[in-house]
PDB file of N, CA and C in Angstrom:
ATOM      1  N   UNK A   1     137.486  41.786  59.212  1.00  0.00           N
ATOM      2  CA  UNK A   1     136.151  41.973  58.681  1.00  0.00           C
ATOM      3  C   UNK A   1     135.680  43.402  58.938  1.00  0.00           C
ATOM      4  N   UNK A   2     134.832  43.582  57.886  1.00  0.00           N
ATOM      5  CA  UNK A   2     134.416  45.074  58.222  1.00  0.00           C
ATOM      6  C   UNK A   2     133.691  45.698  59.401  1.00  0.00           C
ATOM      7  N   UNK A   3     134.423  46.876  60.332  1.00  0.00           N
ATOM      8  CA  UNK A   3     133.359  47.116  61.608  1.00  0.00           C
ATOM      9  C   UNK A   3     134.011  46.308  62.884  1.00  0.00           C
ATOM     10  N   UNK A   4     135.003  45.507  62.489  1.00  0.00           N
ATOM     11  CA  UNK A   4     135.984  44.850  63.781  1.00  0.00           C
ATOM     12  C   UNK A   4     136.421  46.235  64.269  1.00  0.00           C
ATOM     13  N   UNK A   5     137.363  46.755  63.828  1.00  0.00           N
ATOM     14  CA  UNK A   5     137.688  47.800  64.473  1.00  0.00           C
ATOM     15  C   UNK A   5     136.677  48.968  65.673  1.00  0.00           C
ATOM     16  N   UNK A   6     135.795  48.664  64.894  1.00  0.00           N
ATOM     17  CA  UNK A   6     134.680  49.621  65.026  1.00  0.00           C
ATOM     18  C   UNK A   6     133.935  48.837  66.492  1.00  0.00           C
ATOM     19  N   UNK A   7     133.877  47.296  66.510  1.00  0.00           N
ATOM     20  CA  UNK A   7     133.495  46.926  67.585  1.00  0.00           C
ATOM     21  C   UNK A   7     134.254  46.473  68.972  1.00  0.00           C
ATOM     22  N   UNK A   8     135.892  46.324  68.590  1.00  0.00           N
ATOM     23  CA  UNK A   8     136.917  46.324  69.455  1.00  0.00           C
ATOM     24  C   UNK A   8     137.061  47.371  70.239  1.00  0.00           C
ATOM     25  N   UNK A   9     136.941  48.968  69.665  1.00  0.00           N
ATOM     26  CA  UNK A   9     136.919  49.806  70.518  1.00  0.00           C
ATOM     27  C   UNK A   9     135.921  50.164  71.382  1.00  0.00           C
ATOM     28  N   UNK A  10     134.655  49.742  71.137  1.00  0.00           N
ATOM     29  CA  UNK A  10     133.762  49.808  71.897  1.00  0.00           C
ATOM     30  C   UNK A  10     133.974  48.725  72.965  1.00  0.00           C
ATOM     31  N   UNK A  11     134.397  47.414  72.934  1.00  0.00           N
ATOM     32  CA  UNK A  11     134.833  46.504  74.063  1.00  0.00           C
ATOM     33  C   UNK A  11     135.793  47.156  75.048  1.00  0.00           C
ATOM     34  N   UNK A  12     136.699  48.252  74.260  1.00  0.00           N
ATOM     35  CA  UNK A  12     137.757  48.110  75.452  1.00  0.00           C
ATOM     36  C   UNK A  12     136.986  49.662  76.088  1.00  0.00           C
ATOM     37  N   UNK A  13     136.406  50.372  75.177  1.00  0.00           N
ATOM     38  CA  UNK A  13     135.907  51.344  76.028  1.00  0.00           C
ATOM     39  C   UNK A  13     135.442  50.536  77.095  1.00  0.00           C
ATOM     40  N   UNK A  14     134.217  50.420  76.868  1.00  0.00           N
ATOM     41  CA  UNK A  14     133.859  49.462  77.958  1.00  0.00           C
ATOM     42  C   UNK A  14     134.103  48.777  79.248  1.00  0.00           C
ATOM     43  N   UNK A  15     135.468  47.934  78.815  1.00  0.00           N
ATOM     44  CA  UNK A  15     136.769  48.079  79.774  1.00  0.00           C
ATOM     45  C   UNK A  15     137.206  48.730  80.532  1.00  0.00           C
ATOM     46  N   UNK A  16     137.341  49.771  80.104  1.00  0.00           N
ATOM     47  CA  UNK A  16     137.773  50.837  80.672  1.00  0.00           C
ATOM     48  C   UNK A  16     136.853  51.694  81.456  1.00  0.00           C
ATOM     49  N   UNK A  17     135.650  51.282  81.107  1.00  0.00           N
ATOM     50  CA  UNK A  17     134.355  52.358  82.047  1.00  0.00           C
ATOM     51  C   UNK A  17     134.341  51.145  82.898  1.00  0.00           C
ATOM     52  N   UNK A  18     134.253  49.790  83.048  1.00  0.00           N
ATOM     53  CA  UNK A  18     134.010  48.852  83.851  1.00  0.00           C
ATOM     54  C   UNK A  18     135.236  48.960  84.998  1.00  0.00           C
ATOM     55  N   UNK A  19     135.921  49.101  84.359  1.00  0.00           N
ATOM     56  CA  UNK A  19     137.467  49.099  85.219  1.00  0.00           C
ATOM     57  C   UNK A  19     137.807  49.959  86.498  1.00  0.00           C
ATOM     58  N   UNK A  20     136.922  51.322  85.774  1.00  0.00           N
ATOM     59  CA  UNK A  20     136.713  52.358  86.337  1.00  0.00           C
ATOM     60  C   UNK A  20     135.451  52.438  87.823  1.00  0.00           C
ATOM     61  N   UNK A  21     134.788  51.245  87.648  1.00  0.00           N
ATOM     62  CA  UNK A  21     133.492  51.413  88.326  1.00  0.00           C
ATOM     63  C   UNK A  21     132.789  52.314  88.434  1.00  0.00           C
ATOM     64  N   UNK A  22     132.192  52.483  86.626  1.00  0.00           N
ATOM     65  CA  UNK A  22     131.140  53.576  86.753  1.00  0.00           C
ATOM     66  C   UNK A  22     130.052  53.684  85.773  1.00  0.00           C
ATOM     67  N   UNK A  23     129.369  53.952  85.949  1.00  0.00           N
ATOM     68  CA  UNK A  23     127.752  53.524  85.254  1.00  0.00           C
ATOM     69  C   UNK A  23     127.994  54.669  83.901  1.00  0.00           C
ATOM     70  N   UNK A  24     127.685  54.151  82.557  1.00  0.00           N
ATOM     71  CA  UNK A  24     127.133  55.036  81.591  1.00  0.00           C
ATOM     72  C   UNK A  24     126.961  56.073  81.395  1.00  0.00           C
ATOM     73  N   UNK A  25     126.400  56.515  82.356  1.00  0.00           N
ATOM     74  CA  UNK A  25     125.424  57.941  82.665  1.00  0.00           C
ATOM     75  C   UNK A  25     127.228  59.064  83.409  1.00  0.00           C
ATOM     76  N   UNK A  26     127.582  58.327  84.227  1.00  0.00           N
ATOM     77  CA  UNK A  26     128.503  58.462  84.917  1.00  0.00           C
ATOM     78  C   UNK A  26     130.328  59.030  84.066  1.00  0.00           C
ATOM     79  N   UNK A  27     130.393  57.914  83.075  1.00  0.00           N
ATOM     80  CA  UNK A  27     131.167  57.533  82.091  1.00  0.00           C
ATOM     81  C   UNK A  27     131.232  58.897  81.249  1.00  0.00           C
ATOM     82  N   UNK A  28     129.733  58.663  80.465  1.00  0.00           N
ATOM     83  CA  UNK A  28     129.221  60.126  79.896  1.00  0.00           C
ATOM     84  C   UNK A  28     129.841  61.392  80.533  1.00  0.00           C
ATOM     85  N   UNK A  29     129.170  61.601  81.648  1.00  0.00           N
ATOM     86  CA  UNK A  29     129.903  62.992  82.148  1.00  0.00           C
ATOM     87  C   UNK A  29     131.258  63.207  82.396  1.00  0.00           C
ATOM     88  N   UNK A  30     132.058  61.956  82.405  1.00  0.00           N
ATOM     89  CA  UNK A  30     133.466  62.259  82.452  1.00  0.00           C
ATOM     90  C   UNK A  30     134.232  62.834  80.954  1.00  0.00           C
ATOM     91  N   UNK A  31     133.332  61.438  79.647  1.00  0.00           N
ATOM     92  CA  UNK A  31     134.041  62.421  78.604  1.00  0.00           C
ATOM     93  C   UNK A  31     133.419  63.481  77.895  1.00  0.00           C
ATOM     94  N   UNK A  32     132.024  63.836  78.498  1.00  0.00           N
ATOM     95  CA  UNK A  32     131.479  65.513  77.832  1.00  0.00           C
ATOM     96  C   UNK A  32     130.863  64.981  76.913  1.00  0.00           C
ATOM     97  N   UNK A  33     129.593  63.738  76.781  1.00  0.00           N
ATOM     98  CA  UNK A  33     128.694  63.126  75.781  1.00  0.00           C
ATOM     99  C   UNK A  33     128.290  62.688  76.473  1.00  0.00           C
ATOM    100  N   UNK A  34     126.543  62.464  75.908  1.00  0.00           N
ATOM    101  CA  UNK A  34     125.551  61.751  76.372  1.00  0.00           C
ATOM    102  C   UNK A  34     125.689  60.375  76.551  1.00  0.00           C
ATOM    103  N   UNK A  35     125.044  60.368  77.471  1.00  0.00           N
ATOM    104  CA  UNK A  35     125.047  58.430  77.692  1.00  0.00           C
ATOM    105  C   UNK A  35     124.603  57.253  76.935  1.00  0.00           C
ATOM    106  N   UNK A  36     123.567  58.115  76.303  1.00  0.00           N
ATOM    107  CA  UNK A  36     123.290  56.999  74.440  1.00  0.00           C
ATOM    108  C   UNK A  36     124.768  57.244  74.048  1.00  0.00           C
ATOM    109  N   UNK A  37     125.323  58.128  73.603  1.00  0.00           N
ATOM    110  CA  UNK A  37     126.304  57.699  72.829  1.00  0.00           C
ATOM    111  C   UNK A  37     127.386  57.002  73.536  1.00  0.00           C
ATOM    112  N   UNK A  38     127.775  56.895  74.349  1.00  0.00           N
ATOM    113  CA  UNK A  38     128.262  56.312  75.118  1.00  0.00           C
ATOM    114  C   UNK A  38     128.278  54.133  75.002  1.00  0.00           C
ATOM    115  N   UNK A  39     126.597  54.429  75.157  1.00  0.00           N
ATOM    116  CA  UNK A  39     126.109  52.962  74.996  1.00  0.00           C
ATOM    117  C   UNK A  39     126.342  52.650  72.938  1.00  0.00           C
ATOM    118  N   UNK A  40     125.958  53.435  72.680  1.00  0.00           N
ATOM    119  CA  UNK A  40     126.136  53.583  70.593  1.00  0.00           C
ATOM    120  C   UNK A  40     127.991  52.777  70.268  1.00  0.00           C
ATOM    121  N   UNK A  41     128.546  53.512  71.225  1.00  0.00           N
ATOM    122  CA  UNK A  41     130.136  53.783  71.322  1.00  0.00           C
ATOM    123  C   UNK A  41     130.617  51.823  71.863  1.00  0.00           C
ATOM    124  N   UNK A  42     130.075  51.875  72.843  1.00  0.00           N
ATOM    125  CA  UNK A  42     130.280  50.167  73.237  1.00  0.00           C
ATOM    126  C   UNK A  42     129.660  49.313  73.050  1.00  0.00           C
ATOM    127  N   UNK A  43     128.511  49.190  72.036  1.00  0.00           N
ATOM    128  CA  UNK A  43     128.157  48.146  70.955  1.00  0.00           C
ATOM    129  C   UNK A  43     128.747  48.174  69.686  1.00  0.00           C
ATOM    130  N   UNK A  44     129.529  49.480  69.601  1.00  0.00           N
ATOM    131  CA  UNK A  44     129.927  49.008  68.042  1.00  0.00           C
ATOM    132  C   UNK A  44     129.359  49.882  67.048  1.00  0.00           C
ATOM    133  N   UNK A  45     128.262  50.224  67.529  1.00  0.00           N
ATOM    134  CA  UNK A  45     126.744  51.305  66.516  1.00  0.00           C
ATOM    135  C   UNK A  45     127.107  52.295  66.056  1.00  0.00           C
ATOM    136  N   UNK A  46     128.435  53.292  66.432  1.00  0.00           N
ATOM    137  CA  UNK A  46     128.852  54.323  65.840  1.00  0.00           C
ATOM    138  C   UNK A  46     129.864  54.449  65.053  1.00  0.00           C
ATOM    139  N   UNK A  47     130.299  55.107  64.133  1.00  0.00           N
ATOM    140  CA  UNK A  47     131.546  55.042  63.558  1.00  0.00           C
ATOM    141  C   UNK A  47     131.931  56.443  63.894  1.00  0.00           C
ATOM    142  N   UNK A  48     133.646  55.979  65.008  1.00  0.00           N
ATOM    143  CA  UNK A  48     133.937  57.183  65.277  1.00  0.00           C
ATOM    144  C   UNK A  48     134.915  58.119  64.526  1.00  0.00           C
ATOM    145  N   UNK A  49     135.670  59.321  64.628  1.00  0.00           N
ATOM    146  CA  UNK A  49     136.507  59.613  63.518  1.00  0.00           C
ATOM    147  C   UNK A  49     138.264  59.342  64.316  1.00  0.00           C
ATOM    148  N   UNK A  50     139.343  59.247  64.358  1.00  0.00           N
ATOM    149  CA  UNK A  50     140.140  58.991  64.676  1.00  0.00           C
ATOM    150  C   UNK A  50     140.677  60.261  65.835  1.00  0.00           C
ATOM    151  N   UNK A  51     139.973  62.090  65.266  1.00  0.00           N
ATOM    152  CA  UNK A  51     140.210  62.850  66.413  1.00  0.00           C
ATOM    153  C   UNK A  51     139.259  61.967  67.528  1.00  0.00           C
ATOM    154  N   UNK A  52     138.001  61.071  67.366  1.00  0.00           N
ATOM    155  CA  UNK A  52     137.197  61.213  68.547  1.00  0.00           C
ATOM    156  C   UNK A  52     137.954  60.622  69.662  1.00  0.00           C
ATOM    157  N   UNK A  53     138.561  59.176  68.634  1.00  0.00           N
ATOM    158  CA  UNK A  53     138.920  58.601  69.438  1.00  0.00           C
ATOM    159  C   UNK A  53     140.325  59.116  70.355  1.00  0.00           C
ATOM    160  N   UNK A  54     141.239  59.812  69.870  1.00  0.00           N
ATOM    161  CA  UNK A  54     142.073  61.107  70.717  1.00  0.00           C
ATOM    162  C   UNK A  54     141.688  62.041  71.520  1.00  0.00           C
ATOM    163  N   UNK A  55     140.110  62.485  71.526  1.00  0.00           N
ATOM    164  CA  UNK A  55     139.632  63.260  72.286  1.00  0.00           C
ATOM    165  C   UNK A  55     139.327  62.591  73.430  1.00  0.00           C
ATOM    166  N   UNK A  56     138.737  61.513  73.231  1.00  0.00           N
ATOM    167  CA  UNK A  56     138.473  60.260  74.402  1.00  0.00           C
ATOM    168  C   UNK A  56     139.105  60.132  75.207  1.00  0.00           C
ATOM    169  N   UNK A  57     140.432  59.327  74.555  1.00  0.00           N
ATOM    170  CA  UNK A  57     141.484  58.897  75.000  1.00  0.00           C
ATOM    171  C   UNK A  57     142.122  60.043  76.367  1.00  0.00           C
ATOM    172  N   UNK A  58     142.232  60.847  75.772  1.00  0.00           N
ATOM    173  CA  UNK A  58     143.058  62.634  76.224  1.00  0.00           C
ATOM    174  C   UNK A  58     142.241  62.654  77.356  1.00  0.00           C
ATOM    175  N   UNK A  59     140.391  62.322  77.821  1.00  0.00           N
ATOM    176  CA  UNK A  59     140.069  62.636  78.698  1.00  0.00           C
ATOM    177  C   UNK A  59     139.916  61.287  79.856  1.00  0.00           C
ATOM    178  N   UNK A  60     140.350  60.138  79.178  1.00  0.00           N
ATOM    179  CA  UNK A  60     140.465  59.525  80.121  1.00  0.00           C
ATOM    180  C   UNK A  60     141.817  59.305  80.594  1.00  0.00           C
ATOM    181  N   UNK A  61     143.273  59.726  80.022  1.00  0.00           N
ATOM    182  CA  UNK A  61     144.253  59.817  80.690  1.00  0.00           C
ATOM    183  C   UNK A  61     144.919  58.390  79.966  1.00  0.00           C
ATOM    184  N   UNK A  62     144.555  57.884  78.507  1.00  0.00           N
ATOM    185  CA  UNK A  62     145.221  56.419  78.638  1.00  0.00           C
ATOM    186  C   UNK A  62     145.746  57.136  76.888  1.00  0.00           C
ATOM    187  N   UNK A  63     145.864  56.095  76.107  1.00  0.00           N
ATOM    188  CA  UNK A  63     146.925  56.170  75.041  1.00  0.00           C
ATOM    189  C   UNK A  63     145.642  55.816  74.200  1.00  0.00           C
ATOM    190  N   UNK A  64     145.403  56.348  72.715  1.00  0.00           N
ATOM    191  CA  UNK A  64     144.071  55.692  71.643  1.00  0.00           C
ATOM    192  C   UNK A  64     144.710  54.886  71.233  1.00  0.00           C
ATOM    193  N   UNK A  65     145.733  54.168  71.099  1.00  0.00           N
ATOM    194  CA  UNK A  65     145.895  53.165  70.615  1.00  0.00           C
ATOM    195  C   UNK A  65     145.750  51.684  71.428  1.00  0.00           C
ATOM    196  N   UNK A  66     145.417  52.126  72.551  1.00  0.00           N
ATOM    197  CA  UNK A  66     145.063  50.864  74.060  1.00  0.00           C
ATOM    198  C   UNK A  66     143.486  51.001  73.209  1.00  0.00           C
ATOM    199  N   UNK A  67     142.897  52.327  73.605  1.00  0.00           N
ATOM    200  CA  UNK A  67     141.278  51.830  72.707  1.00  0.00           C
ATOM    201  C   UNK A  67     141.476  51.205  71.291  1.00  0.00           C
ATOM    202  N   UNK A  68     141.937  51.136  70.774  1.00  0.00           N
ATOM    203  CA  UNK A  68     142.045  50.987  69.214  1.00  0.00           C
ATOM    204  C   UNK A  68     142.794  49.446  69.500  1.00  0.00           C
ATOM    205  N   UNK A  69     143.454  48.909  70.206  1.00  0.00           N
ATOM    206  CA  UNK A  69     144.155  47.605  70.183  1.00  0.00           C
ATOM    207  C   UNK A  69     143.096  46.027  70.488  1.00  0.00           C
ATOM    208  N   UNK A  70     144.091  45.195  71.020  1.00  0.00           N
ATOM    209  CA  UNK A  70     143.628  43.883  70.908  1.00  0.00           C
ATOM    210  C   UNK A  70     143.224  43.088  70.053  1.00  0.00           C
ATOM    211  N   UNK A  71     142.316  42.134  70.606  1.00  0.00           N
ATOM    212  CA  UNK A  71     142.707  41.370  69.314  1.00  0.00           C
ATOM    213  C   UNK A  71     141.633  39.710  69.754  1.00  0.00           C
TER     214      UNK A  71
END
């Protein structure tokens, strides 16, 4: 359905900031964006472009296709 994609990656972000034990605000300053977008990013609310999600990925040290997966 349209926007699955779009809301899966925001779950595993999520995941991955939870995993991490670290608040939003926190999260934010690790990948160099504000903490609204951050929160925009793990509801689903943004549509990102495929570099973002590589830029992400690159600064948290994991693979975009772990953000981009599941199911």
């Amino acid at each position: 359905m349209e926007g699955d994609l779009q809301r899966r990656f925001g779950i595993n972000l999520r995941n991955e900031r939870k995993a991490r034990h670290q608040s939003q605000e926190a999260f934010a300053d690790l990948l160099g964006v504000h903490r609204t977008y951050v929160g925009g990013l793990e509801r689903g609310e943004r549509n990102v472009t495929l570099r973002t999600v590589e830029r992400l990925a690159e600064r948290l040290h994991v693979c975009a296709a772990d953000l981009l997966g599941g199911g």
